[in-house]
C-alpha atoms as a PDB file:
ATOM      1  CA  UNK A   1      99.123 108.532  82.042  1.00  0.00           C
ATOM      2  CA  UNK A   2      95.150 107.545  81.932  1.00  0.00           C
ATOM      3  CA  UNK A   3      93.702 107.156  85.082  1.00  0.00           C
ATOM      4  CA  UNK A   4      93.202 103.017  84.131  1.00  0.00           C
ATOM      5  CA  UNK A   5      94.354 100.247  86.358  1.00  0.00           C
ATOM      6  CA  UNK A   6      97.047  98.390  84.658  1.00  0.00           C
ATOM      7  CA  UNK A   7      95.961  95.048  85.493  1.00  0.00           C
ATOM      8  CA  UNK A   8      92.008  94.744  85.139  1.00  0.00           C
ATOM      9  CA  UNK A   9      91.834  97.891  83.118  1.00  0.00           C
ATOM     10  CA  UNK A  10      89.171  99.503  85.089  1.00  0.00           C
ATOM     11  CA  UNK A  11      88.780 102.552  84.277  1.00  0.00           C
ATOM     12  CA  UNK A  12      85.853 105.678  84.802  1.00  0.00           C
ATOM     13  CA  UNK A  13      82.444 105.036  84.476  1.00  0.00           C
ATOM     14  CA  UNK A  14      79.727 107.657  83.303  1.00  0.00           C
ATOM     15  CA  UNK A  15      76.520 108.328  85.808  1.00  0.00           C
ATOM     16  CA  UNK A  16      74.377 111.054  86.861  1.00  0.00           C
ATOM     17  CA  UNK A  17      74.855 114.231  89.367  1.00  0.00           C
ATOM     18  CA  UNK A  18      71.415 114.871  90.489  1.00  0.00           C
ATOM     19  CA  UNK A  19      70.544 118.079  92.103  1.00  0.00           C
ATOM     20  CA  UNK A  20      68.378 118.950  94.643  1.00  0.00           C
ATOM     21  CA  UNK A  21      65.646 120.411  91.958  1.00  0.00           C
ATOM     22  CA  UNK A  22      66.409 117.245  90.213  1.00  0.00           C
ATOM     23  CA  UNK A  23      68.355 117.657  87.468  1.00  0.00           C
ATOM     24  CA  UNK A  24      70.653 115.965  85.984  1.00  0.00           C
ATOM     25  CA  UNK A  25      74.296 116.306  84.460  1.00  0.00           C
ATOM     26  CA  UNK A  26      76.931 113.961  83.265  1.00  0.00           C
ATOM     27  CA  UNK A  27      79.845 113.446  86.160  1.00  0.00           C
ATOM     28  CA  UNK A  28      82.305 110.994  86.237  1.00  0.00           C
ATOM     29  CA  UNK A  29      83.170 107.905  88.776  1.00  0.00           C
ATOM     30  CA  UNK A  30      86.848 107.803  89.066  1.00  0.00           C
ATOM     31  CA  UNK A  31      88.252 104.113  89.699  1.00  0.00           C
ATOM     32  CA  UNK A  32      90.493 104.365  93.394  1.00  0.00           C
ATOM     33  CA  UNK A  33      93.702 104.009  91.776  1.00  0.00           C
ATOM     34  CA  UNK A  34      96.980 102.957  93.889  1.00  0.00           C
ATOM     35  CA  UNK A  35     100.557 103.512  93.021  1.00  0.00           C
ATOM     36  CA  UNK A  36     102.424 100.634  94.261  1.00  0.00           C
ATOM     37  CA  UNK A  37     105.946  99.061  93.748  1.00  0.00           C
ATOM     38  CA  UNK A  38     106.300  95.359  94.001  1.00  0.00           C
ATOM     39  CA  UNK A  39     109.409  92.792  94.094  1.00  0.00           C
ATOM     40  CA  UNK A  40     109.234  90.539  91.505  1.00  0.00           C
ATOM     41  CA  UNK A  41     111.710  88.156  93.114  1.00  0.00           C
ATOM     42  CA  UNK A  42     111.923  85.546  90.174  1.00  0.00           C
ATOM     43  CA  UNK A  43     113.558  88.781  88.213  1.00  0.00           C
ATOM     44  CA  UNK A  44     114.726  89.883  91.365  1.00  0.00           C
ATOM     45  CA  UNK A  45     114.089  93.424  90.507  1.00  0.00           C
ATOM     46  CA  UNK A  46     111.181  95.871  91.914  1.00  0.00           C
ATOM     47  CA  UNK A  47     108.470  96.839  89.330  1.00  0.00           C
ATOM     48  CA  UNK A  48     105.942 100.037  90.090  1.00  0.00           C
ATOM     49  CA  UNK A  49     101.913  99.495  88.551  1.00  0.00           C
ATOM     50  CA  UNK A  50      99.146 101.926  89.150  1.00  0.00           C
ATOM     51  CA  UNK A  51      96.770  99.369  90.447  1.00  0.00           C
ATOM     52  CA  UNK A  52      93.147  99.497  91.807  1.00  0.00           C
ATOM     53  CA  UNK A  53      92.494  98.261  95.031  1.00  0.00           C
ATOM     54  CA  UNK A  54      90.256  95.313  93.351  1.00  0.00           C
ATOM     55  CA  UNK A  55      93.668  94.334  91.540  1.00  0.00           C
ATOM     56  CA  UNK A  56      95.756  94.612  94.891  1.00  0.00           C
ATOM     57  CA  UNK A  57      93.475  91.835  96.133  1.00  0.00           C
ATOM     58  CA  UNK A  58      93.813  89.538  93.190  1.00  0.00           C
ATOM     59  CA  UNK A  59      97.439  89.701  93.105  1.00  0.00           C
ATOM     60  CA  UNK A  60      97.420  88.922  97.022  1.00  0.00           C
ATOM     61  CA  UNK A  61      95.003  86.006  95.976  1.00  0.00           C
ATOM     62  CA  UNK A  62      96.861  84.812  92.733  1.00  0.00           C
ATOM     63  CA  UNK A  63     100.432  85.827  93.229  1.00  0.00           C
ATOM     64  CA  UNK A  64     102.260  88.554  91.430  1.00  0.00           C
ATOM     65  CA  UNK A  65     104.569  86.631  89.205  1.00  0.00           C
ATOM     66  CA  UNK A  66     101.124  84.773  87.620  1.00  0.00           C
ATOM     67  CA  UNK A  67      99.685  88.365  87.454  1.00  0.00           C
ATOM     68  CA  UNK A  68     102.655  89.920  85.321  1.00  0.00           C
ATOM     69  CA  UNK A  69     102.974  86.915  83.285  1.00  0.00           C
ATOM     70  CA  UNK A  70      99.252  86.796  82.253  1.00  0.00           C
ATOM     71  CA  UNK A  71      99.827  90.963  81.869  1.00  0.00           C
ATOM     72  CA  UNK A  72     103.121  90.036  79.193  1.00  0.00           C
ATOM     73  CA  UNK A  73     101.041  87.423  77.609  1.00  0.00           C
ATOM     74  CA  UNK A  74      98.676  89.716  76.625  1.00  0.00           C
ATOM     75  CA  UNK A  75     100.872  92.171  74.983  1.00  0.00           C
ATOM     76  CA  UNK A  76     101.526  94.656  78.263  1.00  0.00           C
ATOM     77  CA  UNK A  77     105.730  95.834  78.839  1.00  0.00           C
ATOM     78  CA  UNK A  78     106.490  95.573  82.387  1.00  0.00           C
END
């Protein structure tokens, strides 16, 4: 599975590793992804997402049942 967060869809971004002669070379900045498992207690079952910590936060701000319904709505199988 890609290293992508299944809710915002952040994934890695492209930048610069800069010696100390000053050159450069592509690297890449890896999101910091969390496995987590959740209860979905209107299904009353437990569902697992690989979640950044930014999308930890907004389903402790927005709930998780608003989360996964906005996530099915837009075409993603939980």
């Amino acid at each position: 599975m890609a290293r992508i967060c299944q809710v915002s869809g952040k994934g890695y971004q492209k930048g610069n590793k800069v010696s100390f002669s000053n050159k450069k070379s592509i690297r890449r900045f890896q999101p910091n992804l969390q496995k987590k498992r959740f209860f979905l207690a209107e299904e009353d079952k437990w569902i697992t997402l690989k979640l950044s910590t930014q999308a930890i936060r907004t389903i402790n701000k927005r709930g998780l049942f608003n989360v996964v319904k906005e996530m099915r709505a837009a075409g993603h199988k939980i």
